[in-house]
C-alpha atoms as a PDB file:
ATOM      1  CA  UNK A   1       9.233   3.514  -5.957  1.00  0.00           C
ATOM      2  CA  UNK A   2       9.278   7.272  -5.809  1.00  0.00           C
ATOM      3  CA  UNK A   3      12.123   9.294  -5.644  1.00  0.00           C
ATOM      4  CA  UNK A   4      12.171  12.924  -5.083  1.00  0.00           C
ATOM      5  CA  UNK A   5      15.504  13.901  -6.512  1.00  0.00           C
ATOM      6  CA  UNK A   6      14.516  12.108 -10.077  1.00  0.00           C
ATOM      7  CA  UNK A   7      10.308  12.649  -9.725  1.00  0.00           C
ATOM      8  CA  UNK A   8      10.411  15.953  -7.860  1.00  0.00           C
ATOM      9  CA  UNK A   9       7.890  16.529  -5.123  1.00  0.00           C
ATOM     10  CA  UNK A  10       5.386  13.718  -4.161  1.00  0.00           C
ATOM     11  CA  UNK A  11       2.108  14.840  -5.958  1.00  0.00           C
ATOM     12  CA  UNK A  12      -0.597  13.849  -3.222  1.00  0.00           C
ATOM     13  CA  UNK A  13      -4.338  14.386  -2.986  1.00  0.00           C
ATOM     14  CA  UNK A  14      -6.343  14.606   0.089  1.00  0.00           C
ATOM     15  CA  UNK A  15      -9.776  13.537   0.852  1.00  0.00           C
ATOM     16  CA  UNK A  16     -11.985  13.446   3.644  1.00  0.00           C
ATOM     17  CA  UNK A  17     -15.690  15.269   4.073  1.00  0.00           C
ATOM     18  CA  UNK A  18     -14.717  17.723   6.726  1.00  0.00           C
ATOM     19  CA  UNK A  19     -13.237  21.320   5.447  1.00  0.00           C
ATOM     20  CA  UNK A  20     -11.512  21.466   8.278  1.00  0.00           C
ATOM     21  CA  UNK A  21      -9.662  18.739   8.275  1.00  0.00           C
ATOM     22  CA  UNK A  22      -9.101  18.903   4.789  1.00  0.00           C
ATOM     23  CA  UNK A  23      -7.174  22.194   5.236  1.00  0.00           C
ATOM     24  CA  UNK A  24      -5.198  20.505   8.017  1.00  0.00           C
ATOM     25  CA  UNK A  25      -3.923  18.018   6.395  1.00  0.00           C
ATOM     26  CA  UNK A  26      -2.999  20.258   3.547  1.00  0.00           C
ATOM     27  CA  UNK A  27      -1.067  22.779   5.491  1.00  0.00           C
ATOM     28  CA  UNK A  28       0.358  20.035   7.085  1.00  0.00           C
ATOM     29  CA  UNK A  29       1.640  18.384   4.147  1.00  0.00           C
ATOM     30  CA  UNK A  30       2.417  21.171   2.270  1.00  0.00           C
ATOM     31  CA  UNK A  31       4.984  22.677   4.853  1.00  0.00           C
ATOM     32  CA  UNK A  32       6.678  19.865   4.452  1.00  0.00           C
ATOM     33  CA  UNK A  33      10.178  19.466   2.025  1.00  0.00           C
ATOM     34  CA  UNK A  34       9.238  16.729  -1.128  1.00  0.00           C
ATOM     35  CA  UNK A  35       5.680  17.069  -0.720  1.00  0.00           C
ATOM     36  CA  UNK A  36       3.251  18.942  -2.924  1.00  0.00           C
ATOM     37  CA  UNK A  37      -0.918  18.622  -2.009  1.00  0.00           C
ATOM     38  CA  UNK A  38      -2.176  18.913  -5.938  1.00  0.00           C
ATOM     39  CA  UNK A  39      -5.989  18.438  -4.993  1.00  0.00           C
ATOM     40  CA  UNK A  40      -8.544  18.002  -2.327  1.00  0.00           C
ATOM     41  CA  UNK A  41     -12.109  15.637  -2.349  1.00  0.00           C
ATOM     42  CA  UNK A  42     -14.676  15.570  -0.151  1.00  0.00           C
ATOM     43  CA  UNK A  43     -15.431  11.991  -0.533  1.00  0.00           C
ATOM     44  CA  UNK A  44     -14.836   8.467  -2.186  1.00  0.00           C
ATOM     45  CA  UNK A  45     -16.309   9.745  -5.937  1.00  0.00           C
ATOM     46  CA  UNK A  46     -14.306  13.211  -6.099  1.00  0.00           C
ATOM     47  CA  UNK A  47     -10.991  10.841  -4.993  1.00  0.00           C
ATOM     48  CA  UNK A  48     -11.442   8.272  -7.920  1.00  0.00           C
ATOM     49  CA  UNK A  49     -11.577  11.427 -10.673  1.00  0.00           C
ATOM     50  CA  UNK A  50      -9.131  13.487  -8.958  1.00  0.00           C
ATOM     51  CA  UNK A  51      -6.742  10.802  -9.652  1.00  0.00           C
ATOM     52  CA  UNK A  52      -7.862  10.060 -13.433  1.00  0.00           C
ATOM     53  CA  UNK A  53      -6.825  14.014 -13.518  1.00  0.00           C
ATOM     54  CA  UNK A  54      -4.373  14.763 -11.458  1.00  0.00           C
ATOM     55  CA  UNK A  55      -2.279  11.125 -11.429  1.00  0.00           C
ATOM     56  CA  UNK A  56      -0.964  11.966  -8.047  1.00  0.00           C
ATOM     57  CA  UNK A  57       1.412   9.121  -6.397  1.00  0.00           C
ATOM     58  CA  UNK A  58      -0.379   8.726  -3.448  1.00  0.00           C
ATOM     59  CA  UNK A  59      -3.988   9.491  -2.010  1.00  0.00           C
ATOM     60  CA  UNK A  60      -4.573  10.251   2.035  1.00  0.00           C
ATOM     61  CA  UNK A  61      -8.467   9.545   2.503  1.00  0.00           C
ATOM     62  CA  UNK A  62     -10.334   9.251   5.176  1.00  0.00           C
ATOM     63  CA  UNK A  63     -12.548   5.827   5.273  1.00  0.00           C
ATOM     64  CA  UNK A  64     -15.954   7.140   6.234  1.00  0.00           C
ATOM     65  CA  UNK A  65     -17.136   9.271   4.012  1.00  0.00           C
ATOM     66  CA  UNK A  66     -20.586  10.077   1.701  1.00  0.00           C
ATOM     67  CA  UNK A  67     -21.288   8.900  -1.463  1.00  0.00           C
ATOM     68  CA  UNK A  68     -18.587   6.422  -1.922  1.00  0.00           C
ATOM     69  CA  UNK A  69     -16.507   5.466   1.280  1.00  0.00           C
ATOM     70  CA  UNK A  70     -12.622   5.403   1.530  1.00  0.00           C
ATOM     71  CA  UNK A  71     -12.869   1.237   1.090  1.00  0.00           C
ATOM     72  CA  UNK A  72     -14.431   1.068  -2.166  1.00  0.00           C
ATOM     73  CA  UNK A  73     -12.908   4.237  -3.668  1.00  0.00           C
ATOM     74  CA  UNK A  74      -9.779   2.181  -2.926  1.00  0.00           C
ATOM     75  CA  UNK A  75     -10.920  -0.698  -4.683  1.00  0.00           C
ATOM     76  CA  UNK A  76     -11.668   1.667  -7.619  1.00  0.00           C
ATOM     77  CA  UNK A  77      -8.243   3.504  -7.700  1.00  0.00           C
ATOM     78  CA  UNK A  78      -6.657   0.371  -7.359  1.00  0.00           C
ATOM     79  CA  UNK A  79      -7.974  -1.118 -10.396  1.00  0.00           C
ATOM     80  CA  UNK A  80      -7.482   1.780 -12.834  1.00  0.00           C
ATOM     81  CA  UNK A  81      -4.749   3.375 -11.155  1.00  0.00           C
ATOM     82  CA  UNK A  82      -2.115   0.878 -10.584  1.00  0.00           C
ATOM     83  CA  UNK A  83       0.503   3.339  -9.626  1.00  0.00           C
ATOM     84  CA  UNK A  84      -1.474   5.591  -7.398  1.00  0.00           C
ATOM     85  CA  UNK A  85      -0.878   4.172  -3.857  1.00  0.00           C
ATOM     86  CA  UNK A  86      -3.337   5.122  -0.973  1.00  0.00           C
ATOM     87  CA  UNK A  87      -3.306   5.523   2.757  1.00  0.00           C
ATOM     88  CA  UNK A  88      -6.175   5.636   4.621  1.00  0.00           C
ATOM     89  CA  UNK A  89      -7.071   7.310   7.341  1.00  0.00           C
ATOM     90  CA  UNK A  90      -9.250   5.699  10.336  1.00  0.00           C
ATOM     91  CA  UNK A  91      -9.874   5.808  14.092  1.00  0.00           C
ATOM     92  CA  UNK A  92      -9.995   1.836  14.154  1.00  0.00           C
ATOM     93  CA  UNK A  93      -7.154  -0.167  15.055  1.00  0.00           C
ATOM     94  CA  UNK A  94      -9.075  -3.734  14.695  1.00  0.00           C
ATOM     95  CA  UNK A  95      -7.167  -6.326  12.675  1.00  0.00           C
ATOM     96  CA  UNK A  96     -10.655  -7.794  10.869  1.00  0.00           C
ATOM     97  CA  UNK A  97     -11.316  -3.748   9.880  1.00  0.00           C
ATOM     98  CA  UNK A  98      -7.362  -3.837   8.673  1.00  0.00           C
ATOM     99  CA  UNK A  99      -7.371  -7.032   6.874  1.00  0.00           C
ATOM    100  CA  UNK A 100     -10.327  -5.512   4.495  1.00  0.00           C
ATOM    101  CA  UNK A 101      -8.293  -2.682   4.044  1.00  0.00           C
ATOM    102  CA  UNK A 102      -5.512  -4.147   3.155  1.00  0.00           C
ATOM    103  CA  UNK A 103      -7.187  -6.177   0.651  1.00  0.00           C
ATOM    104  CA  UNK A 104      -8.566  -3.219  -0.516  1.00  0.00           C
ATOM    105  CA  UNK A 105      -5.598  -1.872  -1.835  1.00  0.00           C
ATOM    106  CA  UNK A 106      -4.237   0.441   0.474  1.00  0.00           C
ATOM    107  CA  UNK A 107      -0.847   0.925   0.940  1.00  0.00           C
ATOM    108  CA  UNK A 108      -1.246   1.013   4.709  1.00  0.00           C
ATOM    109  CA  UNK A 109      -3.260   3.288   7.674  1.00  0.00           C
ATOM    110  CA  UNK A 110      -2.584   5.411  10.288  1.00  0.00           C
ATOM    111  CA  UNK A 111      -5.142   6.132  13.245  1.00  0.00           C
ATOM    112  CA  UNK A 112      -6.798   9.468  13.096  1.00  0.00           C
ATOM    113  CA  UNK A 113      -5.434  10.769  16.605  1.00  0.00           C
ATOM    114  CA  UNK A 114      -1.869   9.963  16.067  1.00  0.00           C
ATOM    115  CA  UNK A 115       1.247  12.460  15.859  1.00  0.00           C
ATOM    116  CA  UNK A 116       1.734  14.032  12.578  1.00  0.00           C
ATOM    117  CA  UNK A 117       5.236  12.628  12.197  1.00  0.00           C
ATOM    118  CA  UNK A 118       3.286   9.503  12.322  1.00  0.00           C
ATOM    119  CA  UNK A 119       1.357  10.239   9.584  1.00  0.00           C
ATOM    120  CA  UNK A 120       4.656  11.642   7.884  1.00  0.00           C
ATOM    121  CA  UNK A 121       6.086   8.950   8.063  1.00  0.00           C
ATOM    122  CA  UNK A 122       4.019   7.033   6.826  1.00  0.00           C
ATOM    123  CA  UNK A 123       3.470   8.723   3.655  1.00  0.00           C
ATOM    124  CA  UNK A 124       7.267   8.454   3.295  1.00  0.00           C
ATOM    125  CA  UNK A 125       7.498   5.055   3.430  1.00  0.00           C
ATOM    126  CA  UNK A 126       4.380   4.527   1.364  1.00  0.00           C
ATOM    127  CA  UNK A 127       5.600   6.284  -1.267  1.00  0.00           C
ATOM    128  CA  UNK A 128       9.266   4.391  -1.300  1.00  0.00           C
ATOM    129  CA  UNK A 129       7.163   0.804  -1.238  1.00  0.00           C
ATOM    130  CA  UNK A 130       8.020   0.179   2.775  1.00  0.00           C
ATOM    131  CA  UNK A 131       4.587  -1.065   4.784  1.00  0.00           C
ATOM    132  CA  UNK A 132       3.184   0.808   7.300  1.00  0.00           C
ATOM    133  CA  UNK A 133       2.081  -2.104   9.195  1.00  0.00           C
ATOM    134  CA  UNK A 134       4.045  -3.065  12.093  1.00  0.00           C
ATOM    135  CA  UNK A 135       6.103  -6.471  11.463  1.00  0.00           C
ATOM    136  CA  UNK A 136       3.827  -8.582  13.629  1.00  0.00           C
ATOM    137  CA  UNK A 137       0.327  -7.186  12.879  1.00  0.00           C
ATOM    138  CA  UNK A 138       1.528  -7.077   8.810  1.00  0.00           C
ATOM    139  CA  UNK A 139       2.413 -10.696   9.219  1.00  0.00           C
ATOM    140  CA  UNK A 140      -0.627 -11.494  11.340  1.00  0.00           C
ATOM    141  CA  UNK A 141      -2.724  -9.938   8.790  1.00  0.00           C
ATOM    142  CA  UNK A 142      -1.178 -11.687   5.730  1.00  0.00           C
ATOM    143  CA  UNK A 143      -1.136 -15.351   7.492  1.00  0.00           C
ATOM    144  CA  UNK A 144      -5.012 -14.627   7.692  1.00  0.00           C
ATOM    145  CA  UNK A 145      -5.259 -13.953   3.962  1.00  0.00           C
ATOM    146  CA  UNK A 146      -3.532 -16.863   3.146  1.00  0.00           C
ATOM    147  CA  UNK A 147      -5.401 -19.435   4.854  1.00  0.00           C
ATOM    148  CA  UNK A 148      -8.612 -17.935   3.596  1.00  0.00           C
ATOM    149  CA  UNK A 149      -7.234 -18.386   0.322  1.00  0.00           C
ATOM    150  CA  UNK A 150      -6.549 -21.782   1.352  1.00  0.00           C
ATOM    151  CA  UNK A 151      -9.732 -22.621   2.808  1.00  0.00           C
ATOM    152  CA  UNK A 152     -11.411 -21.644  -0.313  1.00  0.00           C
ATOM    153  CA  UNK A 153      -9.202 -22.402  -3.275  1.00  0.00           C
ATOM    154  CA  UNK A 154      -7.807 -25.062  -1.782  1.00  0.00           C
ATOM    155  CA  UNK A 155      -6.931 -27.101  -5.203  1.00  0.00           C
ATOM    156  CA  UNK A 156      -6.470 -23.829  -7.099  1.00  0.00           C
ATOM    157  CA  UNK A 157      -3.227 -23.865  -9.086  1.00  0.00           C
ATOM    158  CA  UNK A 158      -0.366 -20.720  -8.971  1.00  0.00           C
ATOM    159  CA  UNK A 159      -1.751 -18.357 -11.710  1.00  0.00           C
ATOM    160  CA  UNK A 160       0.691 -17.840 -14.234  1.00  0.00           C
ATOM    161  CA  UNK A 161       2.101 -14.670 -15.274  1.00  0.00           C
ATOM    162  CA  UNK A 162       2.932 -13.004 -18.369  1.00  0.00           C
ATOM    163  CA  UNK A 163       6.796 -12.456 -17.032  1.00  0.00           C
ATOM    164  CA  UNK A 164       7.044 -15.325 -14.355  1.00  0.00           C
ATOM    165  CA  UNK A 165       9.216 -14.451 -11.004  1.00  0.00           C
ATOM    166  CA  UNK A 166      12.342 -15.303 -10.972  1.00  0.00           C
ATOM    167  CA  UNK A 167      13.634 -17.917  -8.156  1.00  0.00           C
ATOM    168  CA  UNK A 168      15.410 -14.759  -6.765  1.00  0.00           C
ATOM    169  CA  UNK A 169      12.348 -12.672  -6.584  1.00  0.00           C
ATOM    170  CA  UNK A 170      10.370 -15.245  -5.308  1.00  0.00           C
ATOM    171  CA  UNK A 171      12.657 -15.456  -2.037  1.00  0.00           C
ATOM    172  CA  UNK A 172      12.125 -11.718  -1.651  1.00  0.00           C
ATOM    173  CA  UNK A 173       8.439 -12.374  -1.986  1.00  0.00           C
ATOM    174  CA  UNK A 174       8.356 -14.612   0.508  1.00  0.00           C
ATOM    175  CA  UNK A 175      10.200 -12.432   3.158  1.00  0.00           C
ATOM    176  CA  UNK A 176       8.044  -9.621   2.369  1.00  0.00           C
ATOM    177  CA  UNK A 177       4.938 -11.835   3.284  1.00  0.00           C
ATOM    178  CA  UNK A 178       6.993 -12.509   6.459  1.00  0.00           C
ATOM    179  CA  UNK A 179       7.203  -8.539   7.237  1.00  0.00           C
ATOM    180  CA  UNK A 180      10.441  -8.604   6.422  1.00  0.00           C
ATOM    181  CA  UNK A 181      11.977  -4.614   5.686  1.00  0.00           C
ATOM    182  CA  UNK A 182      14.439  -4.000   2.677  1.00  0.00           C
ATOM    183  CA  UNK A 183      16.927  -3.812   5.029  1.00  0.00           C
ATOM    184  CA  UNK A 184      16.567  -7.271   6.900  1.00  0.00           C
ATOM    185  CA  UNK A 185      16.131  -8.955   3.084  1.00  0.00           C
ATOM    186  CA  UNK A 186      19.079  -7.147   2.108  1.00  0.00           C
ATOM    187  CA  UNK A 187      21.002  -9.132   5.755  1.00  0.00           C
ATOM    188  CA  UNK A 188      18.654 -12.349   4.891  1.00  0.00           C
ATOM    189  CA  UNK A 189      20.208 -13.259   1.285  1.00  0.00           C
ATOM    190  CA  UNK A 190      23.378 -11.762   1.696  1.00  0.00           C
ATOM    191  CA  UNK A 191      22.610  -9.276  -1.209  1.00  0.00           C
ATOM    192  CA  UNK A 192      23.249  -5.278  -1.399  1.00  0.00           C
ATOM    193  CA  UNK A 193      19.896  -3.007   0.047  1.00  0.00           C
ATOM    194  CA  UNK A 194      20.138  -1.539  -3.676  1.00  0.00           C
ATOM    195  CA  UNK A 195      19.823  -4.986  -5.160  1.00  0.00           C
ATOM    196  CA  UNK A 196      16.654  -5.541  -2.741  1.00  0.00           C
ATOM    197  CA  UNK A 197      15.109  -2.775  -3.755  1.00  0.00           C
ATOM    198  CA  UNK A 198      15.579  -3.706  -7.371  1.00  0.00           C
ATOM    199  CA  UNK A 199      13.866  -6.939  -7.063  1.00  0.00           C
ATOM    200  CA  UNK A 200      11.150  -5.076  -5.071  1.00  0.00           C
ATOM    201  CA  UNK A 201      10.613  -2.506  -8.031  1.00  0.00           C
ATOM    202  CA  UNK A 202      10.946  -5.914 -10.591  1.00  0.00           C
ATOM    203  CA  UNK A 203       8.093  -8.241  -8.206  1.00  0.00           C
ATOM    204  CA  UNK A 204       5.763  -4.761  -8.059  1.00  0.00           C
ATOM    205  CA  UNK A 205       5.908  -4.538 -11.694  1.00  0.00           C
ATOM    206  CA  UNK A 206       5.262  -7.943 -12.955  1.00  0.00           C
ATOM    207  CA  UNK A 207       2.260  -8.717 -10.363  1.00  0.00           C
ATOM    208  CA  UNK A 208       0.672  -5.093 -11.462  1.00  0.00           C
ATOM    209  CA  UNK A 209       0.377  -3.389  -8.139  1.00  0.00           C
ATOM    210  CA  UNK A 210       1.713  -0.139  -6.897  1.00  0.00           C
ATOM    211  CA  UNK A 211       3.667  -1.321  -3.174  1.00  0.00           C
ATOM    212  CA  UNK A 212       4.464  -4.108  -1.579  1.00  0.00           C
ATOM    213  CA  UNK A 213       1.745  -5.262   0.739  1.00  0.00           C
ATOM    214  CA  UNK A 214      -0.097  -5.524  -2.779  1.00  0.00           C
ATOM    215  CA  UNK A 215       2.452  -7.285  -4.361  1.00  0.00           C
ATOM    216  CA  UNK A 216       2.386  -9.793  -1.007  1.00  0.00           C
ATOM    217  CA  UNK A 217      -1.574  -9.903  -1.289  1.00  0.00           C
ATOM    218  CA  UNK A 218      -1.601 -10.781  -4.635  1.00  0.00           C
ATOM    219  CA  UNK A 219       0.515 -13.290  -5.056  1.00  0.00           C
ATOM    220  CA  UNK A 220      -1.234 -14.783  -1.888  1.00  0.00           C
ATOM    221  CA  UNK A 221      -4.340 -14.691  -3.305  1.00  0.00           C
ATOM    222  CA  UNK A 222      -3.118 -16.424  -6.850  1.00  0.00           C
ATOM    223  CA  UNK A 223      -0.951 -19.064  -4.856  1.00  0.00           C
ATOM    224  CA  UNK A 224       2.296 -18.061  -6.498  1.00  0.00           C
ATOM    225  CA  UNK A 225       3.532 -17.813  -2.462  1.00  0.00           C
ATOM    226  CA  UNK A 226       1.749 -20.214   0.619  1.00  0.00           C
ATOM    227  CA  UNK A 227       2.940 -19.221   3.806  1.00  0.00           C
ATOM    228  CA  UNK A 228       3.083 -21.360   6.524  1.00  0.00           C
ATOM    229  CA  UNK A 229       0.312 -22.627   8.318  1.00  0.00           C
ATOM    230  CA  UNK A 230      -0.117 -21.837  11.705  1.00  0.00           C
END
């Protein structure tokens, strides 16, 4: 989880193959307090190297793009840069388009044409490990995921991990697979928000991913969480 007053500003890197919009976004970003744009790509290839150089904490790429597109240079950050998170940008709002996104790696989207305290926003929150899914089309997209993964690992045992959950983190787990904010955990359990986000930071760390809709993906994927079926 980032945090400005210990990390200073947010290093972030944008990418997309228009100049134009490139310099938007930058001027855009940059004008605003805890953010600092550290380096611009043109498209999928330049975003996987600028983040083996630069190590920014989060990467705002467009998805169609030349040479490699924003989906697979996802995939690519995601497994060598475990703590780079990455929000994509898209003019699709179609859950099947989302769902491959999500599983991806990205942290989250936001539509091309919306406000840009939308898109603020949702860098914020990407950067402190909130979604950027609303609750119902997070949850919708997660119950998916999970009964593909039951459909086709359906005798597949919970992999096991070098530092296992604890009972604790698994009931955060499993009310961050519901959509459920820090907040509402915090009110859930009966535990402090601080505390919440503590088990958040612990969950992140032991499954290997760098925000929470990973941490909910994964441990869908590897059965260490079912959700209901519906």
């Amino acid at each position: 989880m980032f945090d400005v007053e210990r990390d200073g500003p947010a290093r972030l890197v944008v990418v997309d193959d228009h100049n134009l919009v490139r310099s938007g976004l930058r001027r855009l970003l940059n004008d605003q307090e805890g953010f600092e744009v550290v380096g611009e790509g043109a498209n999928g290839r330049e975003a996987v190297e600028l983040c083996r150089l630069l190590r920014p904490n989060l990467v705002v790429m467009d998805v169609r793009m030349p040479e490699m597109d924003g989906l697979s240079a996802t995939r690519e950050i995601g497994r060598r840069f475990a703590d780079v998170s990455v929000l994509l940008l898209t003019t699709y709002e179609n859950e099947d388009y989302l769902l491959e996104a999500i599983r991806a790696g990205a942290a989250g989207y936001v539509l091309k044409d919306a406000p840009e305290s939308q898109l603020i926003n949702a860098i914020r929150k990407a950067l402190d490990g909130e979604p950027t899914l609303n609750r119902r089309l997070a949850t919708e997209l997660l119950r998916r995921l999970a009964n593909e993964v039951r459909d086709v690992l359906p005798m597949q045992k919970p992999t096991d991990l070098p530092e296992p959950l604890t009972s604790r983190e698994l009931e955060v787990l499993r009310l961050l697979a519901l959509g459920y904010t820090n907040r509402q955990i915090a009110e859930e359990l009966v535990i402090s928000l601080g505390t919440v986000k503590n088990h958040v930071e612990h969950i992140r760390a032991k499954l290997g991913v760098s925000d929470r809709t990973q941490a909910v993906v994964k441990a869908l994927e590897h059965r260490i969480i079912t959700l209901p079926m519906r």
